[in-house]
C-alpha atoms as a PDB file:
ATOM      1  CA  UNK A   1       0.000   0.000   0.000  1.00  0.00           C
ATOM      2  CA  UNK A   2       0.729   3.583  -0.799  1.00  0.00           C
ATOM      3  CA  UNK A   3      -0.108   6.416   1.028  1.00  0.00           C
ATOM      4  CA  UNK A   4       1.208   9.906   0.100  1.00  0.00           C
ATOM      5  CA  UNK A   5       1.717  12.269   2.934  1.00  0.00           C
ATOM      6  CA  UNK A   6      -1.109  14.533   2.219  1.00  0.00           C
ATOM      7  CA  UNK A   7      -3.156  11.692   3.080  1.00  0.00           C
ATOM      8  CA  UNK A   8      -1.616  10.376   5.943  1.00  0.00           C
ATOM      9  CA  UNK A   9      -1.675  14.074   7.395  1.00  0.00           C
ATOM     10  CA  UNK A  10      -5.549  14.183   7.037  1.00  0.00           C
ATOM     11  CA  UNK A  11      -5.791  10.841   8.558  1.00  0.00           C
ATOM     12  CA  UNK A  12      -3.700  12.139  11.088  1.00  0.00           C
ATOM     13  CA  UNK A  13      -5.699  15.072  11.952  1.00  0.00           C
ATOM     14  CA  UNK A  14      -8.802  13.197  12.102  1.00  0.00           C
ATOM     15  CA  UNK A  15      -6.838  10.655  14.427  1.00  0.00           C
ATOM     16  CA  UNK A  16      -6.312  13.424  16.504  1.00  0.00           C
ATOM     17  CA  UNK A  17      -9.438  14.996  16.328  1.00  0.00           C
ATOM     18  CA  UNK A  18     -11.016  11.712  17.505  1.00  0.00           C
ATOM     19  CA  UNK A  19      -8.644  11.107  21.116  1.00  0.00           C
ATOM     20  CA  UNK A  20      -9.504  15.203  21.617  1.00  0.00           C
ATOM     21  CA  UNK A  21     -13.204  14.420  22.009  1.00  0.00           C
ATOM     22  CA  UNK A  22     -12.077  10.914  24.122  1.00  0.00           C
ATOM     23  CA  UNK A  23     -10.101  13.586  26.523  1.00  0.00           C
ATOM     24  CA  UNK A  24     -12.817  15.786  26.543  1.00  0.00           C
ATOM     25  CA  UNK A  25     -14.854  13.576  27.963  1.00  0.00           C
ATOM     26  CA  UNK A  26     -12.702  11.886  29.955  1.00  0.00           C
ATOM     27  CA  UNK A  27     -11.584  14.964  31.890  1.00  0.00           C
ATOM     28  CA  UNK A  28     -12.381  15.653  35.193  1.00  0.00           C
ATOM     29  CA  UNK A  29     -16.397  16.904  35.825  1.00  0.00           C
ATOM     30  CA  UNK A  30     -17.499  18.969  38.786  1.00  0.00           C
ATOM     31  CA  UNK A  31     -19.278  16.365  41.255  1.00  0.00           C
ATOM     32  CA  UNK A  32     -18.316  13.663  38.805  1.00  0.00           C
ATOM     33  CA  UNK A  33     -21.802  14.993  36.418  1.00  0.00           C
ATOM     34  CA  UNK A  34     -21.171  14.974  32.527  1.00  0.00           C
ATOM     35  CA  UNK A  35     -22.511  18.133  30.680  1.00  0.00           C
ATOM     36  CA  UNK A  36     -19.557  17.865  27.661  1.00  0.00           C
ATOM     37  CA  UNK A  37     -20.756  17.211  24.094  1.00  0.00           C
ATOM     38  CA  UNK A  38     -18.328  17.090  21.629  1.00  0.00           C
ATOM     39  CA  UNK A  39     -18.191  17.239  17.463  1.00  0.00           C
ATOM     40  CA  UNK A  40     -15.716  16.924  14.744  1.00  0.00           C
ATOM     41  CA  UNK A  41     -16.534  19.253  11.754  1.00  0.00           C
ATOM     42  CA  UNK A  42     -15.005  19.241   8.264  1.00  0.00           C
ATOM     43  CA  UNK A  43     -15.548  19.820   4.942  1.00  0.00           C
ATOM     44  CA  UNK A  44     -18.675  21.552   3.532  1.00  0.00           C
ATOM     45  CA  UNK A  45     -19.955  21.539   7.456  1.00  0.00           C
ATOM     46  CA  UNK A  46     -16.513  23.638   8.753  1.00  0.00           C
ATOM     47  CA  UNK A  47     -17.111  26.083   5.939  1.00  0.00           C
ATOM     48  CA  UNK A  48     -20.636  26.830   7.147  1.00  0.00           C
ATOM     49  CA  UNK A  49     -19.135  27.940  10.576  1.00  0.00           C
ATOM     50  CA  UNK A  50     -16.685  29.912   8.783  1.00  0.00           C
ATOM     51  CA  UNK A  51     -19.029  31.493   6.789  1.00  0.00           C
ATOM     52  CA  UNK A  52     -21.431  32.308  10.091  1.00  0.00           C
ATOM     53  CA  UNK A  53     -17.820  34.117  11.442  1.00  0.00           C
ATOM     54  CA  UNK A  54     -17.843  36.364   8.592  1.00  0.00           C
ATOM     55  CA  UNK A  55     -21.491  36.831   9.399  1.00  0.00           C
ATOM     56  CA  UNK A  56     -20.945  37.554  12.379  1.00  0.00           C
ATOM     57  CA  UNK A  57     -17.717  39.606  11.646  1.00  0.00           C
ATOM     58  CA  UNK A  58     -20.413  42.103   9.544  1.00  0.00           C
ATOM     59  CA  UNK A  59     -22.587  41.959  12.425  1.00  0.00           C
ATOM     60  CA  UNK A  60     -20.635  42.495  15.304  1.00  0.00           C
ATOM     61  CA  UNK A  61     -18.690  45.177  13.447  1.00  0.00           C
ATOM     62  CA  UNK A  62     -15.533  42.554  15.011  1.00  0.00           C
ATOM     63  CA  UNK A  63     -12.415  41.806  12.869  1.00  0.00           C
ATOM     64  CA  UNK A  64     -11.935  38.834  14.996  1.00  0.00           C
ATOM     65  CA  UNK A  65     -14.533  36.713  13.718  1.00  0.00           C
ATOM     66  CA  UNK A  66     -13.120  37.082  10.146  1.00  0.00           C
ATOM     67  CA  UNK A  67      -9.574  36.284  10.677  1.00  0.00           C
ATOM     68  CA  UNK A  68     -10.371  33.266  12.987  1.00  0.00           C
ATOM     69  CA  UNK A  69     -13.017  32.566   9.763  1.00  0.00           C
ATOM     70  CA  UNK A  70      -9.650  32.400   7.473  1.00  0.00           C
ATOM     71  CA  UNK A  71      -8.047  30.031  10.041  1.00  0.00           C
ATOM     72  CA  UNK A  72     -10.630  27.752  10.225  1.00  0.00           C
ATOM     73  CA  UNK A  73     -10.650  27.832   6.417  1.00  0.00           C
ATOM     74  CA  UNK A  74      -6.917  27.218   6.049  1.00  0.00           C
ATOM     75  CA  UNK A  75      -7.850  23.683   8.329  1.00  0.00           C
ATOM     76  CA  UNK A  76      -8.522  20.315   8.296  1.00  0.00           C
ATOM     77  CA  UNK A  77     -11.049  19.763  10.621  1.00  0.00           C
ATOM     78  CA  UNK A  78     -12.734  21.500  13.700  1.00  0.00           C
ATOM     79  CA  UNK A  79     -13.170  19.908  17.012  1.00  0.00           C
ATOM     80  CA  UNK A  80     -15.967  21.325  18.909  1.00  0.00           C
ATOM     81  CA  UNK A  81     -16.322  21.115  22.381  1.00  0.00           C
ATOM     82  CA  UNK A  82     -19.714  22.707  24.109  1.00  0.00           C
ATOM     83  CA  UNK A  83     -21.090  22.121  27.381  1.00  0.00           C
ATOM     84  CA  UNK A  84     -25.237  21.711  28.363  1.00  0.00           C
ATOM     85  CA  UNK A  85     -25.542  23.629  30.951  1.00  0.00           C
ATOM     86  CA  UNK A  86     -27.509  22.341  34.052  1.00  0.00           C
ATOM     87  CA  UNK A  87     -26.838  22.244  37.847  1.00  0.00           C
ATOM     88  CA  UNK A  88     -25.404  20.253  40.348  1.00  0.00           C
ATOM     89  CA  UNK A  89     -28.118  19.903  43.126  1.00  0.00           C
ATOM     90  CA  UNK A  90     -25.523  20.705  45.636  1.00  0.00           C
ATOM     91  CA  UNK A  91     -28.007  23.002  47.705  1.00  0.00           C
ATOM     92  CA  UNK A  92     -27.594  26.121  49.589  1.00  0.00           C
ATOM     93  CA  UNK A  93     -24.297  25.724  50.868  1.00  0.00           C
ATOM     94  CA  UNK A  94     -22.578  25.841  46.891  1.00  0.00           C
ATOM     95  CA  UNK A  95     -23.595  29.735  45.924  1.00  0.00           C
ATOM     96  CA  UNK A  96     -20.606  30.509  44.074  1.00  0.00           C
ATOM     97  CA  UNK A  97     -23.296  31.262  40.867  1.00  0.00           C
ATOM     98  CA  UNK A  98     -24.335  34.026  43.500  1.00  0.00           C
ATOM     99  CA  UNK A  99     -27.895  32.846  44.667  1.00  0.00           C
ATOM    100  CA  UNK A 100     -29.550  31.221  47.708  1.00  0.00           C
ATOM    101  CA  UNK A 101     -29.808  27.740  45.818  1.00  0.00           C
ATOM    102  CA  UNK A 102     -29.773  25.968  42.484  1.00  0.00           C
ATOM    103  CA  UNK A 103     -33.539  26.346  42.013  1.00  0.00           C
ATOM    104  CA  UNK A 104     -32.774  30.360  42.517  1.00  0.00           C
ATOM    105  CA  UNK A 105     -30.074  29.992  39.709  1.00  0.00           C
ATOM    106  CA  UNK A 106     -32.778  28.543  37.219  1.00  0.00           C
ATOM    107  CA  UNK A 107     -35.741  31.027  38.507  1.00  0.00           C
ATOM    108  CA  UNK A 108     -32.954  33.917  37.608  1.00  0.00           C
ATOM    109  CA  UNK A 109     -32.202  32.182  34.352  1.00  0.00           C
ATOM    110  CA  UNK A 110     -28.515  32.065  35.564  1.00  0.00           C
ATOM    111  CA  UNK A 111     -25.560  29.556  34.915  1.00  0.00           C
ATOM    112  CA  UNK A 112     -24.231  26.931  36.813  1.00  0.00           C
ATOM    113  CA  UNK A 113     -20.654  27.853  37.785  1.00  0.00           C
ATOM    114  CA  UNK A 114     -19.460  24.505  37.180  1.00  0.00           C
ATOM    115  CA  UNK A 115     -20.321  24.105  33.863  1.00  0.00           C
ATOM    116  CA  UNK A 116     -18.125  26.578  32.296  1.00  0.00           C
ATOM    117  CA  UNK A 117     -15.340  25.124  34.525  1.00  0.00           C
ATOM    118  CA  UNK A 118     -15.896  21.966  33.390  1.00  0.00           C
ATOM    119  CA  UNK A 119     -15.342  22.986  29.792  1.00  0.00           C
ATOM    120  CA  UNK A 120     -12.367  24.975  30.598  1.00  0.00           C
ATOM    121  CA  UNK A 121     -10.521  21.559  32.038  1.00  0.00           C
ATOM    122  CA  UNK A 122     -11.901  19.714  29.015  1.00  0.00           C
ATOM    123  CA  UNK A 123     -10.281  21.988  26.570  1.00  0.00           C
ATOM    124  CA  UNK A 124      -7.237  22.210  28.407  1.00  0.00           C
ATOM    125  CA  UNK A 125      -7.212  18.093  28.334  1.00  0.00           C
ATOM    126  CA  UNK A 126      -7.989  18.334  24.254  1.00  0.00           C
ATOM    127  CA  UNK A 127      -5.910  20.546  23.290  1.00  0.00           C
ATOM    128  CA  UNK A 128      -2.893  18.892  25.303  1.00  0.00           C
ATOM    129  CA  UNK A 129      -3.998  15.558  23.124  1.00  0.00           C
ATOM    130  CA  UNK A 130      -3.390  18.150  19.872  1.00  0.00           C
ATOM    131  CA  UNK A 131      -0.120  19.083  20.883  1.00  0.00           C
ATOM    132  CA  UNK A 132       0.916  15.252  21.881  1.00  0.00           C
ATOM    133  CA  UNK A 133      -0.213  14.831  18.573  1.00  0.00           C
ATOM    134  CA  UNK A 134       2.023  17.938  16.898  1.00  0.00           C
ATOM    135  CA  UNK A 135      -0.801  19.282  15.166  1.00  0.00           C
ATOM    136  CA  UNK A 136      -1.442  23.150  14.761  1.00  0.00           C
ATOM    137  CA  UNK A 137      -4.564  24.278  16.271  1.00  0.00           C
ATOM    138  CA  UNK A 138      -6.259  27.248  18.411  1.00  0.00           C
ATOM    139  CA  UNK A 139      -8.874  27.339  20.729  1.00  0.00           C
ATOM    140  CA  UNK A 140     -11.394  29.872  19.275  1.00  0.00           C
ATOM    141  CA  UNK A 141     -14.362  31.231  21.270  1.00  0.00           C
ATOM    142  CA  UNK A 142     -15.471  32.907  17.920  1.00  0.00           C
ATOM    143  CA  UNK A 143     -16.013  29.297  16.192  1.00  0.00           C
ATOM    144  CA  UNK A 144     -17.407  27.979  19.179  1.00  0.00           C
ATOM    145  CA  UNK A 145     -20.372  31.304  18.631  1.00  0.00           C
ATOM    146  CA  UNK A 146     -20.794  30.465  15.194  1.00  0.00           C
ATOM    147  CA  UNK A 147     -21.485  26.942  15.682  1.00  0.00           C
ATOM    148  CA  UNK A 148     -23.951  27.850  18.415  1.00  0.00           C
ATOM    149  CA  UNK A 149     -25.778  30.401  16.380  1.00  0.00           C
ATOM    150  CA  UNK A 150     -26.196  27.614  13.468  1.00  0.00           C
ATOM    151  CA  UNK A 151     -27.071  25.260  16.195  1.00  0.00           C
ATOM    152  CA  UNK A 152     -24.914  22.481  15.328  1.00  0.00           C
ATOM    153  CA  UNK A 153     -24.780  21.145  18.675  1.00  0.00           C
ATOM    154  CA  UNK A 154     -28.531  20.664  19.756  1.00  0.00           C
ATOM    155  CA  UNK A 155     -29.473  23.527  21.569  1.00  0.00           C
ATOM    156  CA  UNK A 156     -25.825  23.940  22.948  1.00  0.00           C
ATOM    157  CA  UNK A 157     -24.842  27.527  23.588  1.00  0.00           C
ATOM    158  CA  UNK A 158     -21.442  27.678  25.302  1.00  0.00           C
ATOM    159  CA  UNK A 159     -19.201  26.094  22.717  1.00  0.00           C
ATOM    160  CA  UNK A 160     -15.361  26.689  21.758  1.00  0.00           C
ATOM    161  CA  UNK A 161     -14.277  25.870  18.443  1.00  0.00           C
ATOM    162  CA  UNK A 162     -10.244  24.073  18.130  1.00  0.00           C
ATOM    163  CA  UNK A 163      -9.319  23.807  14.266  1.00  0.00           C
ATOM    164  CA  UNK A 164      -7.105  21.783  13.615  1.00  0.00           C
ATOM    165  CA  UNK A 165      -4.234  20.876  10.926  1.00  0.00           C
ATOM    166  CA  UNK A 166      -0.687  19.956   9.973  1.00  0.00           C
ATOM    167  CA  UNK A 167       0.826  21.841   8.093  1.00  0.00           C
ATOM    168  CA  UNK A 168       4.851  23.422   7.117  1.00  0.00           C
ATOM    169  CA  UNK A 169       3.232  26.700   8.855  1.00  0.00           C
ATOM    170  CA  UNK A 170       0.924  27.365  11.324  1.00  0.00           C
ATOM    171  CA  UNK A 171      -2.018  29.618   9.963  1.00  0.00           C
ATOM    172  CA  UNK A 172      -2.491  29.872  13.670  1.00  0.00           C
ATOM    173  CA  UNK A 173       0.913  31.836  14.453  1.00  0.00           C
ATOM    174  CA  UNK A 174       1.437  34.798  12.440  1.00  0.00           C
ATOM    175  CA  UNK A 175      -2.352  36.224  12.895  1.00  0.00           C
ATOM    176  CA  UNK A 176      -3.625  39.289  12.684  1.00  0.00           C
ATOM    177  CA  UNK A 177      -3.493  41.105  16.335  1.00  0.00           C
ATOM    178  CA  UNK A 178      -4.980  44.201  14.936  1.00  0.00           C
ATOM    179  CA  UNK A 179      -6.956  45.866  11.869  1.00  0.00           C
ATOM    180  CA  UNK A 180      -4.790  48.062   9.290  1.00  0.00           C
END
Protein backbone atom coordinates (compact mmCIF):
# COMPACT_ATOMS: atom_id res chain seq x y z
CA UNK A 1 0.00 0.00 0.00
CA UNK A 2 0.73 3.58 -0.80
CA UNK A 3 -0.11 6.42 1.03
CA UNK A 4 1.21 9.91 0.10
CA UNK A 5 1.72 12.27 2.93
CA UNK A 6 -1.11 14.53 2.22
CA UNK A 7 -3.16 11.69 3.08
CA UNK A 8 -1.62 10.38 5.94
CA UNK A 9 -1.67 14.07 7.39
CA UNK A 10 -5.55 14.18 7.04
CA UNK A 11 -5.79 10.84 8.56
CA UNK A 12 -3.70 12.14 11.09
CA UNK A 13 -5.70 15.07 11.95
CA UNK A 14 -8.80 13.20 12.10
CA UNK A 15 -6.84 10.65 14.43
CA UNK A 16 -6.31 13.42 16.50
CA UNK A 17 -9.44 15.00 16.33
CA UNK A 18 -11.02 11.71 17.51
CA UNK A 19 -8.64 11.11 21.12
CA UNK A 20 -9.50 15.20 21.62
CA UNK A 21 -13.20 14.42 22.01
CA UNK A 22 -12.08 10.91 24.12
CA UNK A 23 -10.10 13.59 26.52
CA UNK A 24 -12.82 15.79 26.54
CA UNK A 25 -14.85 13.58 27.96
CA UNK A 26 -12.70 11.89 29.95
CA UNK A 27 -11.58 14.96 31.89
CA UNK A 28 -12.38 15.65 35.19
CA UNK A 29 -16.40 16.90 35.82
CA UNK A 30 -17.50 18.97 38.79
CA UNK A 31 -19.28 16.36 41.25
CA UNK A 32 -18.32 13.66 38.80
CA UNK A 33 -21.80 14.99 36.42
CA UNK A 34 -21.17 14.97 32.53
CA UNK A 35 -22.51 18.13 30.68
CA UNK A 36 -19.56 17.87 27.66
CA UNK A 37 -20.76 17.21 24.09
CA UNK A 38 -18.33 17.09 21.63
CA UNK A 39 -18.19 17.24 17.46
CA UNK A 40 -15.72 16.92 14.74
CA UNK A 41 -16.53 19.25 11.75
CA UNK A 42 -15.00 19.24 8.26
CA UNK A 43 -15.55 19.82 4.94
CA UNK A 44 -18.68 21.55 3.53
CA UNK A 45 -19.95 21.54 7.46
CA UNK A 46 -16.51 23.64 8.75
CA UNK A 47 -17.11 26.08 5.94
CA UNK A 48 -20.64 26.83 7.15
CA UNK A 49 -19.13 27.94 10.58
CA UNK A 50 -16.68 29.91 8.78
CA UNK A 51 -19.03 31.49 6.79
CA UNK A 52 -21.43 32.31 10.09
CA UNK A 53 -17.82 34.12 11.44
CA UNK A 54 -17.84 36.36 8.59
CA UNK A 55 -21.49 36.83 9.40
CA UNK A 56 -20.95 37.55 12.38
CA UNK A 57 -17.72 39.61 11.65
CA UNK A 58 -20.41 42.10 9.54
CA UNK A 59 -22.59 41.96 12.43
CA UNK A 60 -20.63 42.50 15.30
CA UNK A 61 -18.69 45.18 13.45
CA UNK A 62 -15.53 42.55 15.01
CA UNK A 63 -12.42 41.81 12.87
CA UNK A 64 -11.93 38.83 15.00
CA UNK A 65 -14.53 36.71 13.72
CA UNK A 66 -13.12 37.08 10.15
CA UNK A 67 -9.57 36.28 10.68
CA UNK A 68 -10.37 33.27 12.99
CA UNK A 69 -13.02 32.57 9.76
CA UNK A 70 -9.65 32.40 7.47
CA UNK A 71 -8.05 30.03 10.04
CA UNK A 72 -10.63 27.75 10.23
CA UNK A 73 -10.65 27.83 6.42
CA UNK A 74 -6.92 27.22 6.05
CA UNK A 75 -7.85 23.68 8.33
CA UNK A 76 -8.52 20.32 8.30
CA UNK A 77 -11.05 19.76 10.62
CA UNK A 78 -12.73 21.50 13.70
CA UNK A 79 -13.17 19.91 17.01
CA UNK A 80 -15.97 21.33 18.91
CA UNK A 81 -16.32 21.11 22.38
CA UNK A 82 -19.71 22.71 24.11
CA UNK A 83 -21.09 22.12 27.38
CA UNK A 84 -25.24 21.71 28.36
CA UNK A 85 -25.54 23.63 30.95
CA UNK A 86 -27.51 22.34 34.05
CA UNK A 87 -26.84 22.24 37.85
CA UNK A 88 -25.40 20.25 40.35
CA UNK A 89 -28.12 19.90 43.13
CA UNK A 90 -25.52 20.71 45.64
CA UNK A 91 -28.01 23.00 47.70
CA UNK A 92 -27.59 26.12 49.59
CA UNK A 93 -24.30 25.72 50.87
CA UNK A 94 -22.58 25.84 46.89
CA UNK A 95 -23.60 29.73 45.92
CA UNK A 96 -20.61 30.51 44.07
CA UNK A 97 -23.30 31.26 40.87
CA UNK A 98 -24.33 34.03 43.50
CA UNK A 99 -27.89 32.85 44.67
CA UNK A 100 -29.55 31.22 47.71
CA UNK A 101 -29.81 27.74 45.82
CA UNK A 102 -29.77 25.97 42.48
CA UNK A 103 -33.54 26.35 42.01
CA UNK A 104 -32.77 30.36 42.52
CA UNK A 105 -30.07 29.99 39.71
CA UNK A 106 -32.78 28.54 37.22
CA UNK A 107 -35.74 31.03 38.51
CA UNK A 108 -32.95 33.92 37.61
CA UNK A 109 -32.20 32.18 34.35
CA UNK A 110 -28.52 32.07 35.56
CA UNK A 111 -25.56 29.56 34.91
CA UNK A 112 -24.23 26.93 36.81
CA UNK A 113 -20.65 27.85 37.79
CA UNK A 114 -19.46 24.51 37.18
CA UNK A 115 -20.32 24.11 33.86
CA UNK A 116 -18.12 26.58 32.30
CA UNK A 117 -15.34 25.12 34.52
CA UNK A 118 -15.90 21.97 33.39
CA UNK A 119 -15.34 22.99 29.79
CA UNK A 120 -12.37 24.98 30.60
CA UNK A 121 -10.52 21.56 32.04
CA UNK A 122 -11.90 19.71 29.02
CA UNK A 123 -10.28 21.99 26.57
CA UNK A 124 -7.24 22.21 28.41
CA UNK A 125 -7.21 18.09 28.33
CA UNK A 126 -7.99 18.33 24.25
CA UNK A 127 -5.91 20.55 23.29
CA UNK A 128 -2.89 18.89 25.30
CA UNK A 129 -4.00 15.56 23.12
CA UNK A 130 -3.39 18.15 19.87
CA UNK A 131 -0.12 19.08 20.88
CA UNK A 132 0.92 15.25 21.88
CA UNK A 133 -0.21 14.83 18.57
CA UNK A 134 2.02 17.94 16.90
CA UNK A 135 -0.80 19.28 15.17
CA UNK A 136 -1.44 23.15 14.76
CA UNK A 137 -4.56 24.28 16.27
CA UNK A 138 -6.26 27.25 18.41
CA UNK A 139 -8.87 27.34 20.73
CA UNK A 140 -11.39 29.87 19.27
CA UNK A 141 -14.36 31.23 21.27
CA UNK A 142 -15.47 32.91 17.92
CA UNK A 143 -16.01 29.30 16.19
CA UNK A 144 -17.41 27.98 19.18
CA UNK A 145 -20.37 31.30 18.63
CA UNK A 146 -20.79 30.46 15.19
CA UNK A 147 -21.48 26.94 15.68
CA UNK A 148 -23.95 27.85 18.42
CA UNK A 149 -25.78 30.40 16.38
CA UNK A 150 -26.20 27.61 13.47
CA UNK A 151 -27.07 25.26 16.20
CA UNK A 152 -24.91 22.48 15.33
CA UNK A 153 -24.78 21.15 18.68
CA UNK A 154 -28.53 20.66 19.76
CA UNK A 155 -29.47 23.53 21.57
CA UNK A 156 -25.82 23.94 22.95
CA UNK A 157 -24.84 27.53 23.59
CA UNK A 158 -21.44 27.68 25.30
CA UNK A 159 -19.20 26.09 22.72
CA UNK A 160 -15.36 26.69 21.76
CA UNK A 161 -14.28 25.87 18.44
CA UNK A 162 -10.24 24.07 18.13
CA UNK A 163 -9.32 23.81 14.27
CA UNK A 164 -7.10 21.78 13.62
CA UNK A 165 -4.23 20.88 10.93
CA UNK A 166 -0.69 19.96 9.97
CA UNK A 167 0.83 21.84 8.09
CA UNK A 168 4.85 23.42 7.12
CA UNK A 169 3.23 26.70 8.85
CA UNK A 170 0.92 27.37 11.32
CA UNK A 171 -2.02 29.62 9.96
CA UNK A 172 -2.49 29.87 13.67
CA UNK A 173 0.91 31.84 14.45
CA UNK A 174 1.44 34.80 12.44
CA UNK A 175 -2.35 36.22 12.89
CA UNK A 176 -3.63 39.29 12.68
CA UNK A 177 -3.49 41.10 16.33
CA UNK A 178 -4.98 44.20 14.94
CA UNK A 179 -6.96 45.87 11.87
CA UNK A 180 -4.79 48.06 9.29
Amino acid sequence: MYLNGQDAEKCAVFNVAAAMCAAARTAPKSCGIDHIETAVLSGEEMLKVADEMDNMSRAYDNWRFHRDAENVRASTALVLIGVREGVRGLGSFCQLCHFENCGEMKKNNASCVYDPMDLGIAIGSAVSVAADGRLDNRVMFTAGKAAASLGIMDGIKLIIGIPLCAAGKSPFFDRQKEPD
